[in-house]
C-alpha atoms as a PDB file:
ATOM      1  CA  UNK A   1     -94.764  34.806 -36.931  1.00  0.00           C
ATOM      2  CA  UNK A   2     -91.096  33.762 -36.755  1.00  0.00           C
ATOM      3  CA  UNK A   3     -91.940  30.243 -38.566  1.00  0.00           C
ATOM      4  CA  UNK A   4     -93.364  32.771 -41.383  1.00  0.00           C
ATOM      5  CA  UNK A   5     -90.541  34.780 -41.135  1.00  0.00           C
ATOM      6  CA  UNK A   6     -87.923  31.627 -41.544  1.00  0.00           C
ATOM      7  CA  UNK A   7     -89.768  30.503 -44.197  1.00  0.00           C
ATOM      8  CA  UNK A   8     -89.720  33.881 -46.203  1.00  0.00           C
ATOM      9  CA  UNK A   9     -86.052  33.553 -45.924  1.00  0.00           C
ATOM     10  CA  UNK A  10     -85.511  30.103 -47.310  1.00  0.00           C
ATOM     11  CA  UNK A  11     -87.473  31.158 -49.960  1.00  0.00           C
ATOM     12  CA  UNK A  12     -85.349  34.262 -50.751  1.00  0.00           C
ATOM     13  CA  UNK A  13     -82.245  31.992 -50.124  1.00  0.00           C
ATOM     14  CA  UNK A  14     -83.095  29.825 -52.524  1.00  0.00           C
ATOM     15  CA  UNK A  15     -84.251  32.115 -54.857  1.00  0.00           C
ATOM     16  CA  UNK A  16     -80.703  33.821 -54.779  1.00  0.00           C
ATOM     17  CA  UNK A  17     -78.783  30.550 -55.759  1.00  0.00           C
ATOM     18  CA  UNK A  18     -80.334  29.932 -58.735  1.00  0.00           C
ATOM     19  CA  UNK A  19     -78.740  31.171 -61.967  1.00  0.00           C
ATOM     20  CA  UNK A  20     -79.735  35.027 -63.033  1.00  0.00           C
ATOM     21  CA  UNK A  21     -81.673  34.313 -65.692  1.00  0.00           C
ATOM     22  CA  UNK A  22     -83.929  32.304 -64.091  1.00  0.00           C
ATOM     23  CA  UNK A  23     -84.306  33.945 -60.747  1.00  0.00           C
ATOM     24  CA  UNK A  24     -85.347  36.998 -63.081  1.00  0.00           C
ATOM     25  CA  UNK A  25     -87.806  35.117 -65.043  1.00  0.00           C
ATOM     26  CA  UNK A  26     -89.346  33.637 -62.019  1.00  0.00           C
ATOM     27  CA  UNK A  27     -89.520  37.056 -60.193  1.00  0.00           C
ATOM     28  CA  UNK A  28     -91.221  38.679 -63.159  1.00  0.00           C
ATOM     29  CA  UNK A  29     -93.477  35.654 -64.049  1.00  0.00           C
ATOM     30  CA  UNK A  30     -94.390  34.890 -60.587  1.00  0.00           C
ATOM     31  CA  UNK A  31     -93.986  37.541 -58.571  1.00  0.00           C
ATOM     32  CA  UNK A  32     -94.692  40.905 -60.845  1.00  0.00           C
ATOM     33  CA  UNK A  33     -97.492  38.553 -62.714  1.00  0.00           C
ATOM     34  CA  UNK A  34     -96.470  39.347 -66.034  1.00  0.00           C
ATOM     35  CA  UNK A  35     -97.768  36.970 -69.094  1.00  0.00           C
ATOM     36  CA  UNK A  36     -94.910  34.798 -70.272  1.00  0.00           C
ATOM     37  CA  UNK A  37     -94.887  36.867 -73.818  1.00  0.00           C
ATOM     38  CA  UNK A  38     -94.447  40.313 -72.095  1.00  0.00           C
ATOM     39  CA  UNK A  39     -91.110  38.672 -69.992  1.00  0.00           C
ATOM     40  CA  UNK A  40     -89.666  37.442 -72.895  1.00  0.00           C
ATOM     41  CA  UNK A  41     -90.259  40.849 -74.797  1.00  0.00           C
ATOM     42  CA  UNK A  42     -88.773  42.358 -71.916  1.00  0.00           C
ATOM     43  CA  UNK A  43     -85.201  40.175 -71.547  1.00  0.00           C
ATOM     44  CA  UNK A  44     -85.157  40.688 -75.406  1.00  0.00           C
ATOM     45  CA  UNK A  45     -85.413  36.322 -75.450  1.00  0.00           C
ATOM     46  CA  UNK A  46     -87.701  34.079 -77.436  1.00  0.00           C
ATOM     47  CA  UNK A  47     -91.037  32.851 -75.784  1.00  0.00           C
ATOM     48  CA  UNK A  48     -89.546  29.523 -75.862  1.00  0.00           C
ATOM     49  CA  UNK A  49     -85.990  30.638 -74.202  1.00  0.00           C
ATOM     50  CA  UNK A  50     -88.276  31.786 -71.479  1.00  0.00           C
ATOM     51  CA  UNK A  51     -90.490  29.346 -70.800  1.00  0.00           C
ATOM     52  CA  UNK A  52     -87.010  26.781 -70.075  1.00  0.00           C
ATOM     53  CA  UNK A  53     -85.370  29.037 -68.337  1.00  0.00           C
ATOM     54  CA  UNK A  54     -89.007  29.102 -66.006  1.00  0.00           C
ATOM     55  CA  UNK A  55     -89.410  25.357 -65.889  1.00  0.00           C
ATOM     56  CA  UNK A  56     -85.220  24.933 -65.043  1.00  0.00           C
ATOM     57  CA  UNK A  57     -85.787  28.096 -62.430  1.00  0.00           C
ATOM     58  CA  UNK A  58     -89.113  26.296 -60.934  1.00  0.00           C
ATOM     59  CA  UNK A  59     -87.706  22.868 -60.604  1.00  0.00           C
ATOM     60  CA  UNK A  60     -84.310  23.936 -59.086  1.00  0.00           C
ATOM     61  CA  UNK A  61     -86.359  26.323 -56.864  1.00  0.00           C
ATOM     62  CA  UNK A  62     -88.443  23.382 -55.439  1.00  0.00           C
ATOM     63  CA  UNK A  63     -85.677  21.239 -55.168  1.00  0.00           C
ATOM     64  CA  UNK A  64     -83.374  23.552 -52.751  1.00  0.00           C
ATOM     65  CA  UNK A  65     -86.499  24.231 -51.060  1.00  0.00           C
ATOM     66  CA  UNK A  66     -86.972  20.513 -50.729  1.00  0.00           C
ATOM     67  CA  UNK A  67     -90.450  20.523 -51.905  1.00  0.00           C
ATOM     68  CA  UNK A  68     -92.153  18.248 -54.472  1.00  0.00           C
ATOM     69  CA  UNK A  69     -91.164  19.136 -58.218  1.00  0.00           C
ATOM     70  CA  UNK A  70     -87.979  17.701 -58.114  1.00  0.00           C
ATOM     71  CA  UNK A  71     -85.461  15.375 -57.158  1.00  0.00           C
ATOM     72  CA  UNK A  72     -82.454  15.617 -55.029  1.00  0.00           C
END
């Protein structure tokens, strides 16, 4: 239990470094499960605005988490 427990908080660490907008896109993509169109319609951004700011929040994510995804 405590090694799950550590774990959830590295994971909500590192989700509180990254930038705003794409801790929120993450969150709502990932977490809430909405469809990429509905978050976009929802931060009033273009489909395309959030599917970078997903792919720059994913790869930062995995690299302060020190998982694969990403270099250091």
């Amino acid at each position: 239990m405590a090694h799950t427990n550590e774990q959830a908080l590295r994971m909500r660490n590192a989700m509180a470094e990254l930038p705003a907008e794409q801790s929120e896109v993450l969150r709502m993509h990932l977490f809430e499960e909405r469809d990429m169109t509905d978050v976009a319609a929802a931060l009033d951004i273009g489909l395309s605005a959030a599917w970078y700011r997903f792919r720059a929040g994913s790869e930062a994510y995995a690299r302060l988490l020190g998982g694969a995804g990403g270099e250091a």
